[in-house]
Protein backbone atom coordinates (compact mmCIF):
# COMPACT_ATOMS: atom_id res chain seq x y z
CA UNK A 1 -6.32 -38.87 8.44
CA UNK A 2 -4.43 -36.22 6.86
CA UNK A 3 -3.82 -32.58 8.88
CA UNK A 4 -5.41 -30.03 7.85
CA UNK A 5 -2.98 -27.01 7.16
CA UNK A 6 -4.57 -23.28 7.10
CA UNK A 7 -2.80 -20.29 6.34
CA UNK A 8 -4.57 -18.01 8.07
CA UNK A 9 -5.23 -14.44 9.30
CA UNK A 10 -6.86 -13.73 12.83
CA UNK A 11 -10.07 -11.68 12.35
CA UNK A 12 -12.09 -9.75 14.89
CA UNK A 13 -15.63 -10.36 15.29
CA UNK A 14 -17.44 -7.06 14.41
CA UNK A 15 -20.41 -6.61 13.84
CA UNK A 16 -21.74 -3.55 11.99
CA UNK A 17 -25.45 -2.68 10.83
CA UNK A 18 -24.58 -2.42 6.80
CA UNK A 19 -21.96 -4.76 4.72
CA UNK A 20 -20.81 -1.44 3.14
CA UNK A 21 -18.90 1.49 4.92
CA UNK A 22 -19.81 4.75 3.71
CA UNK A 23 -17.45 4.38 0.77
CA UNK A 24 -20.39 2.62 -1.10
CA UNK A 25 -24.06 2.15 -0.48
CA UNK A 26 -24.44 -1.03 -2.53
CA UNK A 27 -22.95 -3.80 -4.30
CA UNK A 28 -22.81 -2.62 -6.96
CA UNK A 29 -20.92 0.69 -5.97
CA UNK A 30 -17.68 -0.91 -5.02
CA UNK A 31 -15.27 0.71 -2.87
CA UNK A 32 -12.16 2.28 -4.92
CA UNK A 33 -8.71 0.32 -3.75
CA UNK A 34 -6.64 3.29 -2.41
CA UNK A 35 -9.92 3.77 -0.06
CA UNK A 36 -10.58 -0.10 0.72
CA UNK A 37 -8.50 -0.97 3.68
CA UNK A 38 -7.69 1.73 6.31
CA UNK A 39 -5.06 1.03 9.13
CA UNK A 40 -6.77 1.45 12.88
CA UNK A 41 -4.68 3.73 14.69
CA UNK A 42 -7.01 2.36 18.07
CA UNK A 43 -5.52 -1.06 17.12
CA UNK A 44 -1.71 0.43 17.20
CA UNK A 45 -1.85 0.24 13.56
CA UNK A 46 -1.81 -3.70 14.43
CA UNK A 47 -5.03 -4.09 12.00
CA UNK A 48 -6.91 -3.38 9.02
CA UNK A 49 -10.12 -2.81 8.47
CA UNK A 50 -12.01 -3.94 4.96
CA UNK A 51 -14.31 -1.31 3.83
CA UNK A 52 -16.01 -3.41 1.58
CA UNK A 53 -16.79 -6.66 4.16
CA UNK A 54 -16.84 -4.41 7.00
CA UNK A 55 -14.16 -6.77 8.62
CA UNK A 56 -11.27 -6.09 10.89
CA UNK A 57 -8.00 -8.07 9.70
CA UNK A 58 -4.65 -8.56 11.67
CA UNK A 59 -2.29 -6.47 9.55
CA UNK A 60 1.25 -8.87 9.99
CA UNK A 61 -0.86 -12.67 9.66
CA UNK A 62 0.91 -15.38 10.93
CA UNK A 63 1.17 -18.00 8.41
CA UNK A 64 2.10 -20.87 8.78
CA UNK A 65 1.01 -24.89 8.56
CA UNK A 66 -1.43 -25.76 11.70
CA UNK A 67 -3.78 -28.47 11.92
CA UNK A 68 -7.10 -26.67 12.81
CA UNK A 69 -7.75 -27.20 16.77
CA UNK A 70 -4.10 -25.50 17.09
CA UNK A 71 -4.96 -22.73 15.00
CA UNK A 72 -8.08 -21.68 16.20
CA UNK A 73 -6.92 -22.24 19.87
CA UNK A 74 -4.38 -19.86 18.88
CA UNK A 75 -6.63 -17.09 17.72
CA UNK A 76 -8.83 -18.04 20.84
CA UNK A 77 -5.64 -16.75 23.01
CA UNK A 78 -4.22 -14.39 20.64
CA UNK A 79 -3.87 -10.25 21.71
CA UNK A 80 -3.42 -7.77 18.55
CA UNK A 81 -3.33 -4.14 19.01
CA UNK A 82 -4.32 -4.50 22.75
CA UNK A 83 -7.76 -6.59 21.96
CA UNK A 84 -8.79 -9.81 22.10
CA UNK A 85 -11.91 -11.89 20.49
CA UNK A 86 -10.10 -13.26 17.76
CA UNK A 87 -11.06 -15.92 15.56
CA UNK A 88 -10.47 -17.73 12.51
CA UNK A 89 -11.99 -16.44 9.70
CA UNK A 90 -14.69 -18.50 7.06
CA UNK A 91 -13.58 -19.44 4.29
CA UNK A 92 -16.41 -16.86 2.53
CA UNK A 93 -14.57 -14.20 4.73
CA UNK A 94 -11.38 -15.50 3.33
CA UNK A 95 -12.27 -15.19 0.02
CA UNK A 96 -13.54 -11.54 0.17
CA UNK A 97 -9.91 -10.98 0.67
CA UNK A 98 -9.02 -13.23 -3.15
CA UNK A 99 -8.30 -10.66 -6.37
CA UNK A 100 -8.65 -13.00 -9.12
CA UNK A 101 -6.52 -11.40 -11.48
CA UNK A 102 -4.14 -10.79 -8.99
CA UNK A 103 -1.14 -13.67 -7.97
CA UNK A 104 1.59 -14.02 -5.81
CA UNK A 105 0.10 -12.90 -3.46
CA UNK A 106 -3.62 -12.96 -4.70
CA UNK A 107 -4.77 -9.93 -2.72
CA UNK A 108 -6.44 -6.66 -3.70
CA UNK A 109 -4.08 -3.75 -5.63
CA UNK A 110 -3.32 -1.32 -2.37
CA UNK A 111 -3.63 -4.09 0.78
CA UNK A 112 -1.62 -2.61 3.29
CA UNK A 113 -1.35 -6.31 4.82
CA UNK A 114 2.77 -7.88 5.91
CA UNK A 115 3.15 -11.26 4.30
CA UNK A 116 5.58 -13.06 5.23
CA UNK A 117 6.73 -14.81 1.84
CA UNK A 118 8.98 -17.40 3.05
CA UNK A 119 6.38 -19.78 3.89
CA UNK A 120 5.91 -22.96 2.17
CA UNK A 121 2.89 -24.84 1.48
């Protein structure tokens, strides 16, 4: 059986009462970039929070090739900007993340996220 490598990015469970921040009220009203992600000062600046999913991201993502049980144990364990109750994310939560049009890396114009390039797949 092949191992299954994940890039990945630790995201906190939070759980809000609306998908939408009050940047937008619907779907259709989406969230302008330079107002999308905001840095959480309560976090140490450690993560980002996603307007438009409502989701809290770890700002510097490890990435790296890890069969699954290592990775998620790893988020299981993992402390970022003094919290824990990390996890890994979905991979519909990972795609909210995807700009189409965008490559290299394929995030949103104005993601305040560290990538650390060198990795291969």
């Amino acid at each position: 059986m092949k191992t299954l490598h994940v890039a990945w990015m630790s995201l906190l469970i939070v759980t809000l009462a609306s998908p939408r921040s009050s940047f937008g009220d619907t779907w259709e009203d989406p969230v302008q970039p330079h107002k999308r992600f905001t840095e959480l000062k309560s976090y140490s600046d450690q993560a980002v929070r996603d307007s438009e999913t409502s989701l809290v991201w770890e700002k510097v993502p490890e990435t790296g090739g890890q069969d699954w049980a290592t990775a998620q144990s790893q988020c299981n364990t993992k402390t970022v900007g003094n919290r824990k109750g990390w996890r890994l994310p979905t991979i519909q939560e990972l795609a909210s993340l995807v700009d189409p049009g965008a490559t290299d890396p394929s995030l949103p114009s104005g993601h305040p996220f560290v990538l650390d390039t060198s990795f291969a797949y």
